[in-house]
Protein backbone atom coordinates (compact mmCIF):
# COMPACT_ATOMS: atom_id res chain seq x y z
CA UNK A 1 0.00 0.00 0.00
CA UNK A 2 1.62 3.51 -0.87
CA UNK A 3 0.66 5.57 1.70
CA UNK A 4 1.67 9.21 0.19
CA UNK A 5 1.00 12.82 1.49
CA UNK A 6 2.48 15.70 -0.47
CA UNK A 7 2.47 18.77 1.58
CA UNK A 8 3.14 22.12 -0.77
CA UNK A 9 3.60 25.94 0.72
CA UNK A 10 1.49 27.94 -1.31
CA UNK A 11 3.49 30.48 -4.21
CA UNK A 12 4.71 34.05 -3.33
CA UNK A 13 1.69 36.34 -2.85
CA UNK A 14 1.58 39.90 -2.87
CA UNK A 15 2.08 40.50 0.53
CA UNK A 16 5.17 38.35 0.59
CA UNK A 17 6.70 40.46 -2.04
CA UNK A 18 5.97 43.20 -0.18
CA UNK A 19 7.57 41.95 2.95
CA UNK A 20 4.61 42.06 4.86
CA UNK A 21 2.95 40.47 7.69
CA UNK A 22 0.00 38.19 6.25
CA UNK A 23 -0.91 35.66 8.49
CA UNK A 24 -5.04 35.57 7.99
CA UNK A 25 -5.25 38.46 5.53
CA UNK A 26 -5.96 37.61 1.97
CA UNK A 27 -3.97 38.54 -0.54
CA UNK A 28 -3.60 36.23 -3.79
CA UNK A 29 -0.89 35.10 -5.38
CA UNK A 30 1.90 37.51 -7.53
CA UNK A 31 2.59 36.23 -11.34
CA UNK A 32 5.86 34.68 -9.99
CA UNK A 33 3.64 32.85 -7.37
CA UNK A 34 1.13 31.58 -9.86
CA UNK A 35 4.32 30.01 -12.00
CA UNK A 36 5.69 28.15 -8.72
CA UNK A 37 2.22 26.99 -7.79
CA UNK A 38 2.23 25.68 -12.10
CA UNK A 39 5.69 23.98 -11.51
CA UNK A 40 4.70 22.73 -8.84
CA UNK A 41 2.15 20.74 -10.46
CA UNK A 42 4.58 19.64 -13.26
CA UNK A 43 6.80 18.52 -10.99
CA UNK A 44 4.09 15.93 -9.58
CA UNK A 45 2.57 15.04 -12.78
CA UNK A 46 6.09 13.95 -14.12
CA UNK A 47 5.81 11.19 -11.30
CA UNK A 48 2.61 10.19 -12.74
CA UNK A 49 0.74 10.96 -9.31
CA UNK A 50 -2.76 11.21 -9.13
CA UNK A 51 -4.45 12.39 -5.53
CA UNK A 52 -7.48 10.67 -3.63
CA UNK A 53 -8.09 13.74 -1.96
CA UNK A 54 -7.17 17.54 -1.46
CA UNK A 55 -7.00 19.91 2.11
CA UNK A 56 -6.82 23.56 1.48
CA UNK A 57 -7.30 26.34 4.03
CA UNK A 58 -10.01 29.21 3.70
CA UNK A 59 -6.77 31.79 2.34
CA UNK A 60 -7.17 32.22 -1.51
CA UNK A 61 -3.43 32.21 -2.07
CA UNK A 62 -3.41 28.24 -0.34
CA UNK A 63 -6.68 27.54 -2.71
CA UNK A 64 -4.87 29.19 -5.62
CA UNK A 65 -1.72 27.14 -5.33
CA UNK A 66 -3.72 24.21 -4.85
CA UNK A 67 -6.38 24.85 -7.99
CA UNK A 68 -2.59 25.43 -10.07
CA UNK A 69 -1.14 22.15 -8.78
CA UNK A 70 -4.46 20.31 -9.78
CA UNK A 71 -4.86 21.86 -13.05
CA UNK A 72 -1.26 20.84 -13.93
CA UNK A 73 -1.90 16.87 -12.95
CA UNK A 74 -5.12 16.38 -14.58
CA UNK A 75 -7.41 16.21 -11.86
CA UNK A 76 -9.41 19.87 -11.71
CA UNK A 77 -12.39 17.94 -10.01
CA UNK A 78 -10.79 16.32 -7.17
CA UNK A 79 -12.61 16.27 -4.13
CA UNK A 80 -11.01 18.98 -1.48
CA UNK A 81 -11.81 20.44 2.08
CA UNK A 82 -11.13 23.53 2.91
CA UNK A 83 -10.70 24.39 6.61
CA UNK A 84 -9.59 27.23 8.71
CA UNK A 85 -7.35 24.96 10.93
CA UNK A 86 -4.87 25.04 8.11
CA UNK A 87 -4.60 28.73 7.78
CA UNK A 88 -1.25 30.46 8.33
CA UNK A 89 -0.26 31.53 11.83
CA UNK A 90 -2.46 34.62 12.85
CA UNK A 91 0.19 37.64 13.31
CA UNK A 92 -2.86 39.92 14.76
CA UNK A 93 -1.77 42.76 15.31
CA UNK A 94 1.44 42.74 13.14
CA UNK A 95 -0.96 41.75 10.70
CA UNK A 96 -0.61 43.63 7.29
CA UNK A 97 2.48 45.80 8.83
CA UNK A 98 5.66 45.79 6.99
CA UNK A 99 8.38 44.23 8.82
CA UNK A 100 10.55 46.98 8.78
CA UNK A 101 7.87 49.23 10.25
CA UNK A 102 7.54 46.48 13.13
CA UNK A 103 11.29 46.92 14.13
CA UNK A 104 10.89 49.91 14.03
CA UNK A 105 7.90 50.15 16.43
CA UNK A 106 8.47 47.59 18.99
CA UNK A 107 12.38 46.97 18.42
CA UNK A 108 14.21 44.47 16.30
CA UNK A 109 14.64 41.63 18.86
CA UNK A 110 11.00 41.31 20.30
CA UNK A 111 9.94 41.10 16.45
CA UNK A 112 12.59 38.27 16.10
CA UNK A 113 11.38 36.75 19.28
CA UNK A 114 7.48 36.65 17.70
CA UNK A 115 7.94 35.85 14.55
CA UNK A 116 10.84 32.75 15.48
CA UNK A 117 9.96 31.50 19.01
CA UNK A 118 7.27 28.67 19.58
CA UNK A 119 5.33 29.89 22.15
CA UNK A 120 5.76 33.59 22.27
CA UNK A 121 2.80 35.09 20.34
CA UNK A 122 2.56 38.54 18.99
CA UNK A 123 -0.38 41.06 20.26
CA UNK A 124 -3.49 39.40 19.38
CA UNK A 125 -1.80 36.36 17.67
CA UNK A 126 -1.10 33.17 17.87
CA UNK A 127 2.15 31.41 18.42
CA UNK A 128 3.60 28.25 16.47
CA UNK A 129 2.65 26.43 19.54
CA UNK A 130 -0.92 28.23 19.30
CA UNK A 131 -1.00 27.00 15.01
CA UNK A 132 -0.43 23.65 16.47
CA UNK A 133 -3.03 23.39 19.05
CA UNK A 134 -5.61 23.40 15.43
CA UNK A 135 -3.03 21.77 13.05
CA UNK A 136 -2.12 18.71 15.11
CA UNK A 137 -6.00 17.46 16.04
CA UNK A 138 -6.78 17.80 12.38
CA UNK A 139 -3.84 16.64 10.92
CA UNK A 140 -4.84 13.43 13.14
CA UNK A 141 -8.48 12.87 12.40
CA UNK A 142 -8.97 14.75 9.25
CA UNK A 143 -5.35 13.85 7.21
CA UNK A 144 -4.08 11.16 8.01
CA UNK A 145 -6.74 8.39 8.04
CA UNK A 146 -7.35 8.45 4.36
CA UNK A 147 -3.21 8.58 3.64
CA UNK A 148 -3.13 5.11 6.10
CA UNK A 149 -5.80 3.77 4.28
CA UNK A 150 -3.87 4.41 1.21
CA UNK A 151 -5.47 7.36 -0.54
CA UNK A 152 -2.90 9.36 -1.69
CA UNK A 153 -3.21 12.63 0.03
CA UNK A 154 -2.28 16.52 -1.38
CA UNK A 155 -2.27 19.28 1.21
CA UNK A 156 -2.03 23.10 -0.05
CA UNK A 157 -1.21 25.34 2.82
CA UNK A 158 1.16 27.86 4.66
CA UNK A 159 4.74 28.33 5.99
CA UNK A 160 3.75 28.17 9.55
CA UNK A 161 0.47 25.52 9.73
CA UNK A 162 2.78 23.44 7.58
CA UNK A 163 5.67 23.72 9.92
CA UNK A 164 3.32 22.36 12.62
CA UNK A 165 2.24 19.49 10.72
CA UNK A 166 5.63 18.46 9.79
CA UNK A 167 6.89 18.64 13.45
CA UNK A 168 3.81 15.97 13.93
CA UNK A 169 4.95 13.94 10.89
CA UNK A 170 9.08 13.68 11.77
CA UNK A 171 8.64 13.81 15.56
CA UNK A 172 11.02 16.93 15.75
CA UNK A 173 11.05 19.01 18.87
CA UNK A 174 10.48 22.63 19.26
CA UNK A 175 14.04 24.02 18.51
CA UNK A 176 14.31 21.68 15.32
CA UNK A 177 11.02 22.98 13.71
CA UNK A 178 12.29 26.06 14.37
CA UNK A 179 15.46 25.50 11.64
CA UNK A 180 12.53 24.31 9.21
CA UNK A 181 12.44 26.52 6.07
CA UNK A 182 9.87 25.80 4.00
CA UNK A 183 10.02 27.31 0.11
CA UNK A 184 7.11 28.60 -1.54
CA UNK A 185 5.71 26.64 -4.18
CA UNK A 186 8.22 23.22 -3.48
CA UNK A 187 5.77 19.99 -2.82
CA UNK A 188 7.45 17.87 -0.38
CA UNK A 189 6.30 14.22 -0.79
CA UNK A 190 6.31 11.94 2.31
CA UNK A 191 5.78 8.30 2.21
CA UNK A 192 4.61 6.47 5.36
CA UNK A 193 4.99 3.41 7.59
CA UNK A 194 1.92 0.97 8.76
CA UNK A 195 2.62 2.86 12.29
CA UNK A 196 2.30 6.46 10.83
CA UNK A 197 6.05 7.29 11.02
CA UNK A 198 7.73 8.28 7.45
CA UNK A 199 9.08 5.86 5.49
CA UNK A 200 10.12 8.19 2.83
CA UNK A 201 10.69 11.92 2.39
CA UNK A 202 11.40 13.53 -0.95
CA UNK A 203 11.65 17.84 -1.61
CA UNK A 204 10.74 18.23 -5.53
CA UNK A 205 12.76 20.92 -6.30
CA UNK A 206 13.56 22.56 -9.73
């Protein structure tokens, strides 16, 4: 039984390329976002992989990559949730500030300490700890039992509810999650074990 999951940050958006705090605003995806999201797809279809089943989040630029990706491997229709405990990390009130202008207001090392701790949230935010608390329940009950029961599984998300589901998947602690740098637009294809633990993990890169 090939029990797959393919777990893909969603391309650049706007506010990315702006260098500014997104978190649960909506922007969409840039041109150069929409071309990751496309190669994305290529890069899967030249495996010959078709999906069982899609998760998305409610953000457009996670639905965007994910209706990109499809579109590339043939499979426009395929069922997909969409569900709010896959959205990026909420930022609150750095939310839709450049980073700059955060430094600049509260001071270069409590931004750092927000936006790379794992429990320290920002005013009104969450933590990476807090994105866990929703990732890791649904990752359990909504995720994974299809991928054990062999459906192969495609999930189009964020840097930071992605980071939380991989610490899940490989059993890392805080501080290694922490080192975890996802790319935009870079599926990263996990295979797993009878007893849930990875068999197999490939990065498709260019």
């Amino acid at each position: 039984m090939d029990r797959l999951l393919v777990l893909v940050r969603h391309g650049q958006s706007d506010w990315n390329l702006k260098n500014l705090f997104t978190g649960w605003r909506d922007p969409d995806l840039t041109p150069k976002g929409i071309e990751e999201a496309s190669a994305a797809g290529k890069r899967l279809k030249a495996l010959d992989l078709s999906f069982g089943l899609a998760f998305t989040s409610e953000l457009t630029r996670a639905q965007h990559t994910l209706k990109l990706i499809l579109d590339e491997v043939g499979q426009p229709d395929l069922p997909t949730i969409r569900d709010v405990a896959l959205n990026e990390r909420d930022y609150g009130e750095l939310s839709g500030l450049n980073k700059d202008d955060a430094r600049a207001k509260w001071g270069e090392e409590q931004v750092h300490i927000w936006r790379r701790s794992y429990d320290v949230p920002p005013p009104g935010g969450e933590s990476l700890k807090d994105t866990g608390a929703r990732v890791w329940p649904y990752y359990l009950f909504n995720i994974l039992p299809p991928v054990m029961r062999g459906e192969k599984v495609l999930v189009a998300a964020h840097g930071n509810s992605l980071r939380a589901l991989i610490m899940a998947l490989e059993g890392l602690t805080p501080e290694e999650i922490l080192k975890q740098e996802l790319e935009t637009g870079v599926p990263i294809l996990y295979r797993l074990n009878a007893d849930t633990t990875v068999a197999e993990k490939k990065v498709l890169k260019g």
